[in-house]
Protein backbone atom coordinates (compact mmCIF):
# COMPACT_ATOMS: atom_id res chain seq x y z
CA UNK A 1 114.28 104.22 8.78
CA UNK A 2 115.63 107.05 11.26
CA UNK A 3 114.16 110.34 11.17
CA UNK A 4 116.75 113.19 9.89
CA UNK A 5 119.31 114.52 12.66
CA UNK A 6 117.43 117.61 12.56
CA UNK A 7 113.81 116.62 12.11
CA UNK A 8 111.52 118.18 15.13
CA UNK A 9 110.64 115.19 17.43
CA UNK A 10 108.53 117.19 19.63
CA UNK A 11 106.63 120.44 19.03
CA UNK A 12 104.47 122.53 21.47
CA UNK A 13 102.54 125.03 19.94
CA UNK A 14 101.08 128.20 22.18
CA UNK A 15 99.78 125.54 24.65
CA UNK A 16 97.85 126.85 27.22
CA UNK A 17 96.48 124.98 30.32
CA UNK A 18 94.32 125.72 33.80
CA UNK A 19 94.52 123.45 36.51
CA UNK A 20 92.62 124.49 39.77
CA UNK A 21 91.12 127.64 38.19
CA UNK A 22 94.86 128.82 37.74
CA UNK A 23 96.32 129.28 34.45
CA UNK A 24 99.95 127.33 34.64
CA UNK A 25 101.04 127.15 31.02
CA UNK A 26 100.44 130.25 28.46
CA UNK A 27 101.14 130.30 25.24
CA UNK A 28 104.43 127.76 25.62
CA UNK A 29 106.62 127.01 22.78
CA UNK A 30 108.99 124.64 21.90
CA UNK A 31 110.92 122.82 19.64
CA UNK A 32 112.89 119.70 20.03
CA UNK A 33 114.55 117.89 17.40
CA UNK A 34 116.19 114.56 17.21
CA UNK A 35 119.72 114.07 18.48
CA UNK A 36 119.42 116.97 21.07
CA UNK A 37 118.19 117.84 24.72
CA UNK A 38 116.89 120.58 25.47
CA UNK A 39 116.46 121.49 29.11
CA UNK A 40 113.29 123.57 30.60
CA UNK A 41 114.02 125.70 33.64
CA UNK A 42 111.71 126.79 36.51
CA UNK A 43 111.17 127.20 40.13
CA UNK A 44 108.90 124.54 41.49
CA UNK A 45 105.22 125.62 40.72
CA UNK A 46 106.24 127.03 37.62
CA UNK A 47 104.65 124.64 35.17
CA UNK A 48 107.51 121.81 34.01
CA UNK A 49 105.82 118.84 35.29
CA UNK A 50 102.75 120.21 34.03
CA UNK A 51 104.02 120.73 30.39
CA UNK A 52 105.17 116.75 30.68
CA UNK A 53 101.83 115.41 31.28
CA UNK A 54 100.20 117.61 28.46
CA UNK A 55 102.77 116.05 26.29
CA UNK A 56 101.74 112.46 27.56
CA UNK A 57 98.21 113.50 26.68
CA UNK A 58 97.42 113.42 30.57
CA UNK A 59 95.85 116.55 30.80
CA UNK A 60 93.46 118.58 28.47
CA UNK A 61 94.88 121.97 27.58
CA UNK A 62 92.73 124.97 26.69
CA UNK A 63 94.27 125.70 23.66
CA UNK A 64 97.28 125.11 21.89
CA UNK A 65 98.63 121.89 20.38
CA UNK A 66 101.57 119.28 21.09
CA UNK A 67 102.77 116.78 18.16
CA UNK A 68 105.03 113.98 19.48
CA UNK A 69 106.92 112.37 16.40
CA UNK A 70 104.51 113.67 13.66
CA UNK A 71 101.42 112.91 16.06
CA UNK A 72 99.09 115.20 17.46
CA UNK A 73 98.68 114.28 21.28
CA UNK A 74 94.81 115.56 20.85
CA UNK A 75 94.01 113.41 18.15
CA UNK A 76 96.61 110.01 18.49
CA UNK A 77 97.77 109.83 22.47
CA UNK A 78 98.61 105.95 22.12
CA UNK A 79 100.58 106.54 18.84
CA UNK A 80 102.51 109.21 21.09
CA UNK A 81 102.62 107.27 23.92
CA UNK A 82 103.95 104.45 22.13
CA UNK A 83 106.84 106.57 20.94
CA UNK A 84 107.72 108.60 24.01
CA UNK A 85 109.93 106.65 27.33
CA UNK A 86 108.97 108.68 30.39
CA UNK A 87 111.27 108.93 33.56
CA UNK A 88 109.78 110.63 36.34
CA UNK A 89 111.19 112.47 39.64
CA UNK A 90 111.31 109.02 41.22
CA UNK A 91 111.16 105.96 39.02
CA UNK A 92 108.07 104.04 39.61
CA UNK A 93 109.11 100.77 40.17
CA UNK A 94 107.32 97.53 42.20
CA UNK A 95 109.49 97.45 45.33
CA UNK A 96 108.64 93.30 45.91
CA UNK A 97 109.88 92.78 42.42
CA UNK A 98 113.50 92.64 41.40
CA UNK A 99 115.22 95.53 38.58
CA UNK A 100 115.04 92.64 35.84
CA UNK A 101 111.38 91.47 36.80
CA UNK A 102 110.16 94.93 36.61
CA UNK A 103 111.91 95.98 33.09
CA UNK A 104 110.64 92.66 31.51
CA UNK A 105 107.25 93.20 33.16
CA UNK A 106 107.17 97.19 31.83
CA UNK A 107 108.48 95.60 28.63
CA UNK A 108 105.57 93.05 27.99
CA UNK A 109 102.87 95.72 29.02
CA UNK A 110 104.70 97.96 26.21
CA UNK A 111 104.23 95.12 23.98
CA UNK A 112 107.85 95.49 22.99
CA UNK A 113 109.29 91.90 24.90
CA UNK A 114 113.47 91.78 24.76
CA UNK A 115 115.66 88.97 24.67
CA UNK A 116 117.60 87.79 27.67
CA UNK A 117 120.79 89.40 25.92
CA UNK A 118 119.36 92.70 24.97
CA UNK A 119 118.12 93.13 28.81
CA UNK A 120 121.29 92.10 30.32
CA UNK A 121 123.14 94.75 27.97
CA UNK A 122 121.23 97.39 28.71
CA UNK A 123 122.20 96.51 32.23
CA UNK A 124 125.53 96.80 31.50
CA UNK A 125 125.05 100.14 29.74
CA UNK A 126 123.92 102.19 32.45
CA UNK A 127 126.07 100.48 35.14
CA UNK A 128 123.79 98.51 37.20
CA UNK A 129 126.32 95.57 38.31
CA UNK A 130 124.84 92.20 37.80
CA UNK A 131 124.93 90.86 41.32
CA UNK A 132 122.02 93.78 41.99
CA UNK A 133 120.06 93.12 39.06
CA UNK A 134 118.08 90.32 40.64
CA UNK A 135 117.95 92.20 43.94
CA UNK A 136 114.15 93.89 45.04
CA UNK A 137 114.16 97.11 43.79
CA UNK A 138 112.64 98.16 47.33
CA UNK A 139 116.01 97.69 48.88
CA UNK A 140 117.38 100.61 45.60
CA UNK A 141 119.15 103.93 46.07
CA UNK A 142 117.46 106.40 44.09
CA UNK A 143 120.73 106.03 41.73
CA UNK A 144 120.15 102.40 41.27
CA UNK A 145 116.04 102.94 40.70
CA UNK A 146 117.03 105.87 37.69
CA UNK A 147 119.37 103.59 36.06
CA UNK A 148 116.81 100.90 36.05
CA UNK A 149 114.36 103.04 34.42
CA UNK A 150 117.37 104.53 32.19
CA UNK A 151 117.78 100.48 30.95
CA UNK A 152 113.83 100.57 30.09
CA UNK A 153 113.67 103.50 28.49
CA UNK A 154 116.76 102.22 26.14
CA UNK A 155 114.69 98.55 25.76
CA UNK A 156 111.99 100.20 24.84
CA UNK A 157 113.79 101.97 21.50
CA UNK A 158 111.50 105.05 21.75
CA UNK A 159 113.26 108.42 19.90
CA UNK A 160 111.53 111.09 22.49
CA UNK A 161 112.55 110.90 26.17
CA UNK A 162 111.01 113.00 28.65
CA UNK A 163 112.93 113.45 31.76
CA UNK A 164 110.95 115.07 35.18
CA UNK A 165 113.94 116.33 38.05
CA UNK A 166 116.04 112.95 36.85
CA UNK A 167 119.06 114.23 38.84
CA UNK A 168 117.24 115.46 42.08
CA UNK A 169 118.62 113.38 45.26
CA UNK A 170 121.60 111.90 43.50
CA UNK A 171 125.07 111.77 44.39
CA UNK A 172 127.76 113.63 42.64
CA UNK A 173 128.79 110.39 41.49
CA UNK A 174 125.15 109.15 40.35
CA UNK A 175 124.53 112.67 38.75
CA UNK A 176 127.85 112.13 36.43
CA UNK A 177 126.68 108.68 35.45
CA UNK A 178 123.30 110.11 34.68
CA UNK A 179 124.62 112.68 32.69
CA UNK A 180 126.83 110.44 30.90
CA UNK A 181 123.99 108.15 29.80
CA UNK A 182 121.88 110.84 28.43
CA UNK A 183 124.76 112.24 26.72
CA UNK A 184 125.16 108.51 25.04
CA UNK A 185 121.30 108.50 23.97
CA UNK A 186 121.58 112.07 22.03
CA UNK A 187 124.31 110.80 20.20
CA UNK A 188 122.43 107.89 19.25
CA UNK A 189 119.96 110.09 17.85
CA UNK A 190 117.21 110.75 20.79
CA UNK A 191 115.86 113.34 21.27
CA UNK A 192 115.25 114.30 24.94
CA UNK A 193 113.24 117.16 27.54
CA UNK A 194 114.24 117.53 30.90
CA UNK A 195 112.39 119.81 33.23
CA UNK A 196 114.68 120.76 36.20
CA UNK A 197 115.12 123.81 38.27
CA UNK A 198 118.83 122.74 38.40
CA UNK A 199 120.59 125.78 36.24
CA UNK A 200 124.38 124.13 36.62
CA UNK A 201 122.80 120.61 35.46
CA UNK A 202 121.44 122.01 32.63
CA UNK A 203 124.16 124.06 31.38
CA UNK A 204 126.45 121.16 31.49
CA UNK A 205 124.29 118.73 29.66
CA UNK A 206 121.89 120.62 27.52
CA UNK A 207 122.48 121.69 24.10
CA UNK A 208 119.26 124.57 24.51
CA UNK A 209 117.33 126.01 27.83
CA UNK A 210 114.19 127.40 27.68
């Protein structure tokens, strides 16, 4: 069963965390509920990426808590891991494999294995034409490499996505394509961060901005 349209799929609760003897995050807040995406703003240095890996249970905070989906990341990181898609800066992908080797191969390690069908749909859903699909993903623009992630993160069926810079280095063209895809998983009910120090991005795709 879905979760309500306005159930909180993510909350960060005064989390604070040092990293080098520096204190980046202090007393952060947040609130992100299903069906929305809420964008968080900062120069570089200020503490986005940071806040991303303390909600993949990467780093130990101080003090403070994060619950992913009803889970506490201090107590249950694989439950929250399990129910989070991640897309970084720039998608990590195996350049000697091909876009459809590396979603089925991301797939299997998720435990979460797709039908032939299913993968070639999601294909279609974020544009990437089929002639590429079986193409090494060495040879990718950084347009072609997000969509490819984009298509895992919708195999996987996870309701939290976490987005790090998605649209930096991407074409006009790329960034409206990108935009439009996100805009197709909040509607489906997804719930989704995106740390970016791109104001105009944010302001035309995000529904808050912290």
């Amino acid at each position: 069963m879905s979760p309500p349209a306005d159930a909180v799929a993510l909350e960060i609760d005064g989390l604070v965390l040092d990293r080098a003897g520096r204190r980046v995050l202090d007393g952060a807040s947040l609130r992100l509920h299903y069906g929305e995406v809420y964008a968080l703003l900062g120069s570089n240095g200020a503490g986005k990426s940071t806040t991303l890996a303390a909600v993949l249970g990467l780093l130990r905070p101080q003090g403070g808590t994060v619950r992913v989906a009803g889970h506490s990341v201090g107590t249950d990181p694989e439950r929250v891991r399990a129910a989070v898609a991640y897309l970084p800066e720039t998608a990590a992908l195996y350049e000697h494999l091909s876009a459809d080797e590396n979603v089925r191969y991301f797939l299997d390690l998720a435990g979460t294995p797709r039908a032939d069908a299913e993968i070639a749909a999601a294909f279609d859903a974020v544009g990437l034409e089929p002639a590429t699909r079986h193409r090494r993903t060495g040879a990718f623009s950084k347009g072609m490499r997000q969509k490819t992630a984009i298509a895992l993160a919708l195999l996987r069926g996870t309701r939290v996505l976490l987005l790090d810079e998605p649209t930096s280095g991407l074409d006009p063209g790329a960034t409206r394509d990108f935009h439009r895809q996100v805009g197709e998983l909040r509607a489906g009910g997804v719930a989704v961060l995106m740390v970016t120090h791109d104001l105009l991005g944010a302001v035309d795709l995000a529904d808050r901005i912290g």
